[in-house]
C-alpha atoms as a PDB file:
ATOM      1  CA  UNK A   1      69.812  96.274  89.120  1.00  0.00           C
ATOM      2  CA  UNK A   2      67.744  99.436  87.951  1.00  0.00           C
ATOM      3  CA  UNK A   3      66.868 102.087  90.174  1.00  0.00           C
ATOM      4  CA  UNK A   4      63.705 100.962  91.824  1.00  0.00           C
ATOM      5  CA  UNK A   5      62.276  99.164  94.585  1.00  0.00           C
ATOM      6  CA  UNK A   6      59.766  98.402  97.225  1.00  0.00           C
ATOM      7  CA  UNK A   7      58.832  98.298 100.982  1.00  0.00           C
ATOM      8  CA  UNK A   8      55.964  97.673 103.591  1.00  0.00           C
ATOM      9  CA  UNK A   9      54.569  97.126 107.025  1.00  0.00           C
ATOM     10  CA  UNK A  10      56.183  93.413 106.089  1.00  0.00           C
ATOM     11  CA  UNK A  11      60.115  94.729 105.568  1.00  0.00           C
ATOM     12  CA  UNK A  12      59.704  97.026 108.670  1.00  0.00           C
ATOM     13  CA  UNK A  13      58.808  94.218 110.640  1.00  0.00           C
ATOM     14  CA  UNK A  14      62.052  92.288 109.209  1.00  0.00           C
ATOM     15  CA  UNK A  15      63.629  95.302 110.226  1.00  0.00           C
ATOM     16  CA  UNK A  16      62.982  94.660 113.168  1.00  0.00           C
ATOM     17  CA  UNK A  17      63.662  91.039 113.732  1.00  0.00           C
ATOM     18  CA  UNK A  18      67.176  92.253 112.523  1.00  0.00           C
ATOM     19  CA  UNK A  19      67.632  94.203 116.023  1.00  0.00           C
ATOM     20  CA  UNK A  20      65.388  93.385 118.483  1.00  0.00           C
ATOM     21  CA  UNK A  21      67.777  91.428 120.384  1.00  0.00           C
ATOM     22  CA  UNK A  22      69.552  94.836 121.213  1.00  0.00           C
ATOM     23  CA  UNK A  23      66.798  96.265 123.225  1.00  0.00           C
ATOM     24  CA  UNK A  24      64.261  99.341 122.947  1.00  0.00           C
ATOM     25  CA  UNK A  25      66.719 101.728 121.887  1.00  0.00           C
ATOM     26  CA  UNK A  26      67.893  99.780 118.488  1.00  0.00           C
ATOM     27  CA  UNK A  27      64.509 100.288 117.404  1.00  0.00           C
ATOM     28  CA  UNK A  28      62.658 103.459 119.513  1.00  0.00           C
ATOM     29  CA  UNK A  29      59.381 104.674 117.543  1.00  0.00           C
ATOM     30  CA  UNK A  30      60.664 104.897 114.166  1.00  0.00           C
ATOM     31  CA  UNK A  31      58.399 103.219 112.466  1.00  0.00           C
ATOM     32  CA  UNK A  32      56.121 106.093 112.103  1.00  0.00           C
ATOM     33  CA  UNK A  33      58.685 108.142 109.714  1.00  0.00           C
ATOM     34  CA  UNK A  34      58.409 104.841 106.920  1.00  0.00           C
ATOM     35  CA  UNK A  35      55.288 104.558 105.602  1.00  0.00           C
ATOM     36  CA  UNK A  36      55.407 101.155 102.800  1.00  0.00           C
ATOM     37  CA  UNK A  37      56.649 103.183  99.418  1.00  0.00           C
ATOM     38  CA  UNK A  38      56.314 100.888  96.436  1.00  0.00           C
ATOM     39  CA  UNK A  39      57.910 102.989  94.661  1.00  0.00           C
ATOM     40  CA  UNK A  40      61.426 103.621  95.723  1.00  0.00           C
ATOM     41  CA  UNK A  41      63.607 106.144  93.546  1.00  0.00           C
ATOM     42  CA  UNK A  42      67.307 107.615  93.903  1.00  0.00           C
ATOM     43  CA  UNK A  43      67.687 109.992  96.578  1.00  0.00           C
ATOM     44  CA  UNK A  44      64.731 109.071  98.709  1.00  0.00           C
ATOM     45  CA  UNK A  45      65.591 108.375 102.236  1.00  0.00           C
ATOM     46  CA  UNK A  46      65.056 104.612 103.248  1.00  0.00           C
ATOM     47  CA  UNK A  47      65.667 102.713 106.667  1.00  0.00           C
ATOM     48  CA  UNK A  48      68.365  99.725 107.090  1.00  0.00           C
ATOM     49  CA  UNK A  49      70.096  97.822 109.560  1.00  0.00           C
ATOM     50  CA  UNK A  50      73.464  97.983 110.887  1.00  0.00           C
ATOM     51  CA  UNK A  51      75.932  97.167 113.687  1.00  0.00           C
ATOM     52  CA  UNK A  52      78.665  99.449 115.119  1.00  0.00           C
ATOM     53  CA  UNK A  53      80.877  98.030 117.608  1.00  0.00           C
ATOM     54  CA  UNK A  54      78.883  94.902 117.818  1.00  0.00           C
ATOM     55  CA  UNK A  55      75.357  97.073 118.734  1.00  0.00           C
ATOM     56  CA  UNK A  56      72.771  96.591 115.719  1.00  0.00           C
ATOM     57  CA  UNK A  57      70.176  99.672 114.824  1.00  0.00           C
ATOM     58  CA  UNK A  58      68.261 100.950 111.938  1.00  0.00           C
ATOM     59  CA  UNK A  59      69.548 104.235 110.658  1.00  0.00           C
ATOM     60  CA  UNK A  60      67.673 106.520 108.164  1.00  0.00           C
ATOM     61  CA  UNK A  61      69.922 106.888 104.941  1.00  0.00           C
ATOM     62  CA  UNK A  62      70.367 108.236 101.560  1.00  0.00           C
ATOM     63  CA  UNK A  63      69.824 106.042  98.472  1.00  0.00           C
ATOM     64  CA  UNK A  64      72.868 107.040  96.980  1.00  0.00           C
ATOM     65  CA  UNK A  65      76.307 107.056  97.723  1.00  0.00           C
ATOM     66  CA  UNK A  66      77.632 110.837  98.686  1.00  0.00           C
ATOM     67  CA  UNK A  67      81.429 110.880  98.208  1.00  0.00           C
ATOM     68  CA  UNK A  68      83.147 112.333 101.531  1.00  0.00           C
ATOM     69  CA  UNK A  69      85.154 115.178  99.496  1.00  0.00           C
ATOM     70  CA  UNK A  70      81.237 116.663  98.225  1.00  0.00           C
ATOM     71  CA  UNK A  71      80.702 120.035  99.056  1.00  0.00           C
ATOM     72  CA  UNK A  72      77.026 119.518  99.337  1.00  0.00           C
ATOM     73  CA  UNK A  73      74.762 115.952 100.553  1.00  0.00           C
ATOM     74  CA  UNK A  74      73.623 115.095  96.952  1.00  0.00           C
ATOM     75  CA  UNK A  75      74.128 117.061  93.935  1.00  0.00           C
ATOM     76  CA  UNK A  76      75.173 114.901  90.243  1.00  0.00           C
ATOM     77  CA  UNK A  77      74.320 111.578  89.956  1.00  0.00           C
ATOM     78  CA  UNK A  78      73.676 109.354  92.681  1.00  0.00           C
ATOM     79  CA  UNK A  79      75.211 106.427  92.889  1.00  0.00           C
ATOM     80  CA  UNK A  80      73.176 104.025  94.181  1.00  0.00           C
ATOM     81  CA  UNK A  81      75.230 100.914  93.123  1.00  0.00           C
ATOM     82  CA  UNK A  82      78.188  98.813  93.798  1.00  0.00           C
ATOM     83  CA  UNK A  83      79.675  96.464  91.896  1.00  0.00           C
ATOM     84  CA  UNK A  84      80.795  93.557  93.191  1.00  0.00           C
ATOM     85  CA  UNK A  85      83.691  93.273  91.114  1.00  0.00           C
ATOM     86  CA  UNK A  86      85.078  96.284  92.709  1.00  0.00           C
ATOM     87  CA  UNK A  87      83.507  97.351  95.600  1.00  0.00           C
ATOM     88  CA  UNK A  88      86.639  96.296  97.729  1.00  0.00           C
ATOM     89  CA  UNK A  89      89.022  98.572  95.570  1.00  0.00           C
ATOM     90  CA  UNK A  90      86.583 101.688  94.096  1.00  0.00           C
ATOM     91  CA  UNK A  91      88.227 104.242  96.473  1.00  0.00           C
ATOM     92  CA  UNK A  92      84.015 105.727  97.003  1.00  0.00           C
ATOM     93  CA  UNK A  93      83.090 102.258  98.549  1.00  0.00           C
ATOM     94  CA  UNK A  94      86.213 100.658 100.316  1.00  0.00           C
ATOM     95  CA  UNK A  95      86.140 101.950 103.605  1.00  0.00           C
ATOM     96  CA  UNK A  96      82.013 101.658 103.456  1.00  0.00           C
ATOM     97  CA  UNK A  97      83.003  97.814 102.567  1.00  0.00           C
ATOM     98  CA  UNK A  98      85.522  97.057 104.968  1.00  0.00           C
ATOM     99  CA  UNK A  99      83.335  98.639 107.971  1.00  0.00           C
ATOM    100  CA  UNK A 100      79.815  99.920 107.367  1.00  0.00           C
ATOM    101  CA  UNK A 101      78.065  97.286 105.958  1.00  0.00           C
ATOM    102  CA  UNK A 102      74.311  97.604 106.213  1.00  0.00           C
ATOM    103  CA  UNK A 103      70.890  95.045 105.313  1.00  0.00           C
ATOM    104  CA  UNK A 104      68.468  97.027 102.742  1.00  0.00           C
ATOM    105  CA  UNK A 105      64.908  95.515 103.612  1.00  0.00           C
ATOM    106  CA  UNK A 106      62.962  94.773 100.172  1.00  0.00           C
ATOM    107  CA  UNK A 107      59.221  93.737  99.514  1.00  0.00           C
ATOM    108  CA  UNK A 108      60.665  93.442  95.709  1.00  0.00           C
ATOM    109  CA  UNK A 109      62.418  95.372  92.914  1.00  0.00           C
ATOM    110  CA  UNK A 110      61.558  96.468  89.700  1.00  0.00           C
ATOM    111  CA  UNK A 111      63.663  95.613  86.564  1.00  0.00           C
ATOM    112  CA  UNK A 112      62.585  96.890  82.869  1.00  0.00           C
ATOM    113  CA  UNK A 113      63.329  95.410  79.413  1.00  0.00           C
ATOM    114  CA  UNK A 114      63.340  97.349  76.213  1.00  0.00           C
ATOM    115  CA  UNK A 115      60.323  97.045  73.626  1.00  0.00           C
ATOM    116  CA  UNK A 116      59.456  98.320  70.439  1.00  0.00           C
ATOM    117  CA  UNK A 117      56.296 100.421  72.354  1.00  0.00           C
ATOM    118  CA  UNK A 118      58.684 101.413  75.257  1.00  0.00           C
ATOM    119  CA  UNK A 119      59.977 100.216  78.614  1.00  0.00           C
ATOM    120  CA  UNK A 120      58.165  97.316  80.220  1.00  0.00           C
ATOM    121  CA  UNK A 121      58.795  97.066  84.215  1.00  0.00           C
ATOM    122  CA  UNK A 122      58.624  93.617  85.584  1.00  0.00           C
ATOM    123  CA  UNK A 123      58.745  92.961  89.494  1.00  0.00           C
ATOM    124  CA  UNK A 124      60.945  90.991  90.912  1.00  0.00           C
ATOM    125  CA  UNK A 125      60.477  89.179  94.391  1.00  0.00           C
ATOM    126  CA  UNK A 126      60.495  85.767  96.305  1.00  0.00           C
ATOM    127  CA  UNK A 127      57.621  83.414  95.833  1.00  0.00           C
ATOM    128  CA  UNK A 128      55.385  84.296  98.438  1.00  0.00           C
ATOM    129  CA  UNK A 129      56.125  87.252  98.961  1.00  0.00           C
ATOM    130  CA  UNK A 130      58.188  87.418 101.996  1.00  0.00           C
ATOM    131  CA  UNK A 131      60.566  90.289 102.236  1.00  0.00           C
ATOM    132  CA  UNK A 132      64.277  90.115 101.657  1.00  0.00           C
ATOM    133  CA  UNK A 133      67.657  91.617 102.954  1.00  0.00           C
ATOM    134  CA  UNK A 134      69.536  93.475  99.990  1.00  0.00           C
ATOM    135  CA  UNK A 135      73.545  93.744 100.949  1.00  0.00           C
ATOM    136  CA  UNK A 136      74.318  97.520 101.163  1.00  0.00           C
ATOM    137  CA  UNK A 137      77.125 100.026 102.278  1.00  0.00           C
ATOM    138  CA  UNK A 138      76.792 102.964 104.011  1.00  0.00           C
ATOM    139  CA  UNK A 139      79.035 106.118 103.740  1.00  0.00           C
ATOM    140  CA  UNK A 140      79.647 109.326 106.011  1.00  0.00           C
ATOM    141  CA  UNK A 141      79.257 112.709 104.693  1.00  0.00           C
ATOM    142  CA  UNK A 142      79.973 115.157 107.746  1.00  0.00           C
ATOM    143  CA  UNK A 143      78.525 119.246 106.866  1.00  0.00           C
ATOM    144  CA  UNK A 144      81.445 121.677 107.596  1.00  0.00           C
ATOM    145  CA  UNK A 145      78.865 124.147 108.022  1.00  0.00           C
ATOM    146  CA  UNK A 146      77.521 122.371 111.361  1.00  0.00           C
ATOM    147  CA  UNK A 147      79.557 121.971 115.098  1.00  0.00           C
ATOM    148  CA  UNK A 148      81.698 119.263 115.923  1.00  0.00           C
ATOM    149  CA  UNK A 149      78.683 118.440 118.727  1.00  0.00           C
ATOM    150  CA  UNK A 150      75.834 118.426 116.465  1.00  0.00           C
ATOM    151  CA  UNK A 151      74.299 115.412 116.443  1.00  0.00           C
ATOM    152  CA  UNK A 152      73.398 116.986 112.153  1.00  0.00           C
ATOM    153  CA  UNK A 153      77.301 116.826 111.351  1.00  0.00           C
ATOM    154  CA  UNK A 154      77.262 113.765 110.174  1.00  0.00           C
ATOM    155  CA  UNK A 155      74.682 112.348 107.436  1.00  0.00           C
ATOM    156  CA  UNK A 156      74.643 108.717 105.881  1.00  0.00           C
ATOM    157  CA  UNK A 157      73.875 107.717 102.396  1.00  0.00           C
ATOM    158  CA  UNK A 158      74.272 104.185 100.473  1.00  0.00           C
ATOM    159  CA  UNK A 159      74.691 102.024  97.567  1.00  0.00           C
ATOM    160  CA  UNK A 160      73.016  98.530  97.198  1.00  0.00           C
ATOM    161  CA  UNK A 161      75.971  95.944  95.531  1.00  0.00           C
ATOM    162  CA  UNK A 162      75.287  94.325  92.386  1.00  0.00           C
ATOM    163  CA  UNK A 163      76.380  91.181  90.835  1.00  0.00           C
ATOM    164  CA  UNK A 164      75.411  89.326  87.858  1.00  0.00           C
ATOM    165  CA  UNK A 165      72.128  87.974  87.754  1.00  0.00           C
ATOM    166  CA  UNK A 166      71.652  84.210  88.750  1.00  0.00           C
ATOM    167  CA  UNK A 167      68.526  81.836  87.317  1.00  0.00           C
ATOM    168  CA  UNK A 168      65.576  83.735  87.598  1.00  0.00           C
ATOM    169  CA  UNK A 169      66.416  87.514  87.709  1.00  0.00           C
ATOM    170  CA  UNK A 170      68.684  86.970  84.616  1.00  0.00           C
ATOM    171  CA  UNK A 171      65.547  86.598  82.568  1.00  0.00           C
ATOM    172  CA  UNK A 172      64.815  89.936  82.664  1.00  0.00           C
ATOM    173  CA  UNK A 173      68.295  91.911  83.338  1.00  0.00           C
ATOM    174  CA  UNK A 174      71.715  90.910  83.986  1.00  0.00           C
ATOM    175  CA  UNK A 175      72.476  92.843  86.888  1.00  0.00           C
ATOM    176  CA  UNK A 176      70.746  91.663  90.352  1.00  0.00           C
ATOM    177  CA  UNK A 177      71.299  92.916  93.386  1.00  0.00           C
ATOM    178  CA  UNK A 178      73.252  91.096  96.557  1.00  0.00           C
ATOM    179  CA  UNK A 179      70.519  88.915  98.602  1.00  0.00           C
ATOM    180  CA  UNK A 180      71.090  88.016 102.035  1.00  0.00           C
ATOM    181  CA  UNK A 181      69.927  84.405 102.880  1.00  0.00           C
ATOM    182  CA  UNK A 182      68.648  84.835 106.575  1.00  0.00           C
ATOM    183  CA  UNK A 183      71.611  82.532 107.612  1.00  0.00           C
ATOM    184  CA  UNK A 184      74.178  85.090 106.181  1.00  0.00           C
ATOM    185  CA  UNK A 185      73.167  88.062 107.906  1.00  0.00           C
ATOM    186  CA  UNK A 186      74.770  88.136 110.893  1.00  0.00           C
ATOM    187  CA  UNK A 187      78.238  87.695 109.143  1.00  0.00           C
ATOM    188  CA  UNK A 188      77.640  90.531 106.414  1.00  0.00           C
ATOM    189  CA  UNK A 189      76.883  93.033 109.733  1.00  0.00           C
ATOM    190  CA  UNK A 190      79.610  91.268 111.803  1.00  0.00           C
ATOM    191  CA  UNK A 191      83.216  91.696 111.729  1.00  0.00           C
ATOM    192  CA  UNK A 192      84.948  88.511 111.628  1.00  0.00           C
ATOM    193  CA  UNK A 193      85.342  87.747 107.873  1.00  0.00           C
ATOM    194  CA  UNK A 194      87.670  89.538 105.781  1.00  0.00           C
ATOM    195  CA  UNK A 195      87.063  90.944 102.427  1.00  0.00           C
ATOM    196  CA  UNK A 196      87.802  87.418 100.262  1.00  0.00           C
ATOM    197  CA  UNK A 197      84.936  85.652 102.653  1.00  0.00           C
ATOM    198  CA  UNK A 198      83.057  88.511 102.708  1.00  0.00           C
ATOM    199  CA  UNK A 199      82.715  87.989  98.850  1.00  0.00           C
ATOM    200  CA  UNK A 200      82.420  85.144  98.612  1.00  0.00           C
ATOM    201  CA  UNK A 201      79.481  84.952 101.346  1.00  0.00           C
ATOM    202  CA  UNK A 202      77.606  87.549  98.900  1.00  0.00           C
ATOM    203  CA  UNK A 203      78.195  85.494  95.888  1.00  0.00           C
ATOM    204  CA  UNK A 204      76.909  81.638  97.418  1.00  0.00           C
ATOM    205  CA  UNK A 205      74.078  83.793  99.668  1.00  0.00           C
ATOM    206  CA  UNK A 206      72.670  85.896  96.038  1.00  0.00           C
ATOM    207  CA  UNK A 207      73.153  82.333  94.201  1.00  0.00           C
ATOM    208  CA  UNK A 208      71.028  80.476  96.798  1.00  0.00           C
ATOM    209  CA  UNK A 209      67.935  83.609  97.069  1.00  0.00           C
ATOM    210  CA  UNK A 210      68.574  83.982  93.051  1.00  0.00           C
ATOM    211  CA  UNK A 211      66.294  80.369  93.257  1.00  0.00           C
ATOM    212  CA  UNK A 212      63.879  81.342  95.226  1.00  0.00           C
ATOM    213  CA  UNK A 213      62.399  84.155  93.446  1.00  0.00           C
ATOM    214  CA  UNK A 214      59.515  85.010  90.542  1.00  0.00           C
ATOM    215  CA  UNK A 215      59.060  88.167  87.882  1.00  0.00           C
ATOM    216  CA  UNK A 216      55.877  88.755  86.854  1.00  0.00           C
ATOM    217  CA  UNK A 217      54.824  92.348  84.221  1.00  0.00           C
ATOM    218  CA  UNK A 218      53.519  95.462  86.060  1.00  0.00           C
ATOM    219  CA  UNK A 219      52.078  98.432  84.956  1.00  0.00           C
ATOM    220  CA  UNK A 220      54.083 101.524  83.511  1.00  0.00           C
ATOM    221  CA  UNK A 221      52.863 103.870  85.310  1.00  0.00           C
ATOM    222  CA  UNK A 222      55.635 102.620  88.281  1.00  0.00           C
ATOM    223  CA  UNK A 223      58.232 104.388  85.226  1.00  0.00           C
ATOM    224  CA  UNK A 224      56.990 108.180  87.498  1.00  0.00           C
ATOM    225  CA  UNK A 225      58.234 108.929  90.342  1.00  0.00           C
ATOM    226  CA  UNK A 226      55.382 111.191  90.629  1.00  0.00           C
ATOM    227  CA  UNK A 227      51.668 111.118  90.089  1.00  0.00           C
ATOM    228  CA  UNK A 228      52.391 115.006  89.279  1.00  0.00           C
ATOM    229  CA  UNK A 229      54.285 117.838  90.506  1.00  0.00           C
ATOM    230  CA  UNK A 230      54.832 116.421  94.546  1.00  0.00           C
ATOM    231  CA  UNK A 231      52.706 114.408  94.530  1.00  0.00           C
ATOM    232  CA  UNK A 232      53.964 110.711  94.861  1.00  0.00           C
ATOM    233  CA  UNK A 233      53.461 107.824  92.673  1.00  0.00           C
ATOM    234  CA  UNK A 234      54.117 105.010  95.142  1.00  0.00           C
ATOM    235  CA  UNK A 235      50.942 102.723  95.956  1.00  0.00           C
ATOM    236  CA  UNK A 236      50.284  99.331  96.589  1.00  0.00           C
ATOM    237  CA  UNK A 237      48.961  99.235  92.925  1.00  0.00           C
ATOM    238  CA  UNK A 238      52.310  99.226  91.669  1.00  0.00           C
ATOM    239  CA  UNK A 239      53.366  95.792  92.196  1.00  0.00           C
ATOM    240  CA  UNK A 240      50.189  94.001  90.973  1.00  0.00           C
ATOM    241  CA  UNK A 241      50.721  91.850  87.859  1.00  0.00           C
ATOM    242  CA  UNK A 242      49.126  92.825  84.280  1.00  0.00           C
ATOM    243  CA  UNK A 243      48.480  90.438  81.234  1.00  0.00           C
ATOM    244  CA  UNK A 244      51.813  90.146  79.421  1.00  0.00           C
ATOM    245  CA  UNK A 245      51.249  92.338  75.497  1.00  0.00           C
ATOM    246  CA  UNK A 246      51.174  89.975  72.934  1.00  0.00           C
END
């Protein structure tokens, strides 16, 4: 999976269909601070849902794994993927794995192929255009320079797991990221299945989405994250299919 993807009023209100059964305060008035971005990038702060002690909520997070031993939240290169091959064993991700598991919400994604003229971007989503739940993990980077009681200490970032690419999305790359069929959800955030089953659920769940989906060519102009200097390149325009070159 390439670095890129998209959200709406639509993957809010999945968001929310992921919690609601947890009252008011899983969800409070946070829609406000996530405006639809169709233009996702590394190290932009997105919303997902996830259950501690058996209480779901949506959490604001970094795209973008922060290793616990940084001295600073962000700095290098972000990692903003997991592999499923090793995402039990990577020493960054284990812990995230075995405890803070999260759902990504997803209009689409964007995947790009090599050409003579350039990079073409193609977006990638499920036939109708229903949003979808991307598997992610979550990881806590606490700020020595803040108080134990500071509700600041701590700050979450995360990386969206990645398997090879099933059917449809293997047409255009051979990465994909890990879908969550609606029927899986609950045991990705739960904590009854250990890590073999938790696998396993990733790989039948991506295989059974993988089916479901369609690619169509978009325009290049989703290849900037930025219109110009702060000034962000994220509208609705994005995701609207152009005649294929050629």
């Amino acid at each position: 999976m390439c670095g890129r993807f998209a959200v709406d009023k639509s993957t809010n209100d999945y968001l929310e269909g992921l919690v609601d059964e947890h009252g008011p305060g899983a969800i409070r008035d946070w829609q406000q601070y996530w405006p639809p971005n169709y233009n996702v990038a590394p190290t932009d702060q997105v919303a997902v849902a996830r259950e501690v002690d058996g209480v779901r909520s949506i959490a604001g997070v970094r795209w973008g794994m922060v290793s616990p031993s940084s001295r600073t939240f962000g700095g290098g290169k972000p990692v903003i993927n997991a592999r499923i091959e090793t995402v039990a064993t990577n020493g960054l991700f284990t812990r995230s794995f075995a405890t803070r598991r999260c759902v990504v919400p997803a209009l689409g994604y964007y995947e790009w192929q090599q050409r003579d003229d350039g990079k073409q971007p193609f977006f990638i989503r499920q036939r109708g255009g229903e949003p979808m739940g991307l598997a992610g993990i979550v990881g806590a980077w606490r700020d020595r320079s803040r108080d134990d009681d500071d509700p600041d200490a701590w700050r979450l970032s995360m990386s969206i797991i990645t398997l090879d690419a099933h059917v449809t999305p293997g047409e255009v790359h051979d990465r994909m990221p890990a879908f969550l069929h609606p029927e899986a959800v609950d045991d990705w955030l739960g904590d009854t299945l250990a890590t073999p089953d938790l696998l396993r659920l990733l790989d039948g769940s991506s295989a059974a989405m993988a089916d479901t989906l369609e690619f169509y060519e978009v325009s290049r102009s989703v290849n900037k994250v930025q219109v110009s200097k702060g000034v962000p390149n994220n509208g609705p325009e994005l995701i609207e299919p152009v005649a294929a070159a050629g």
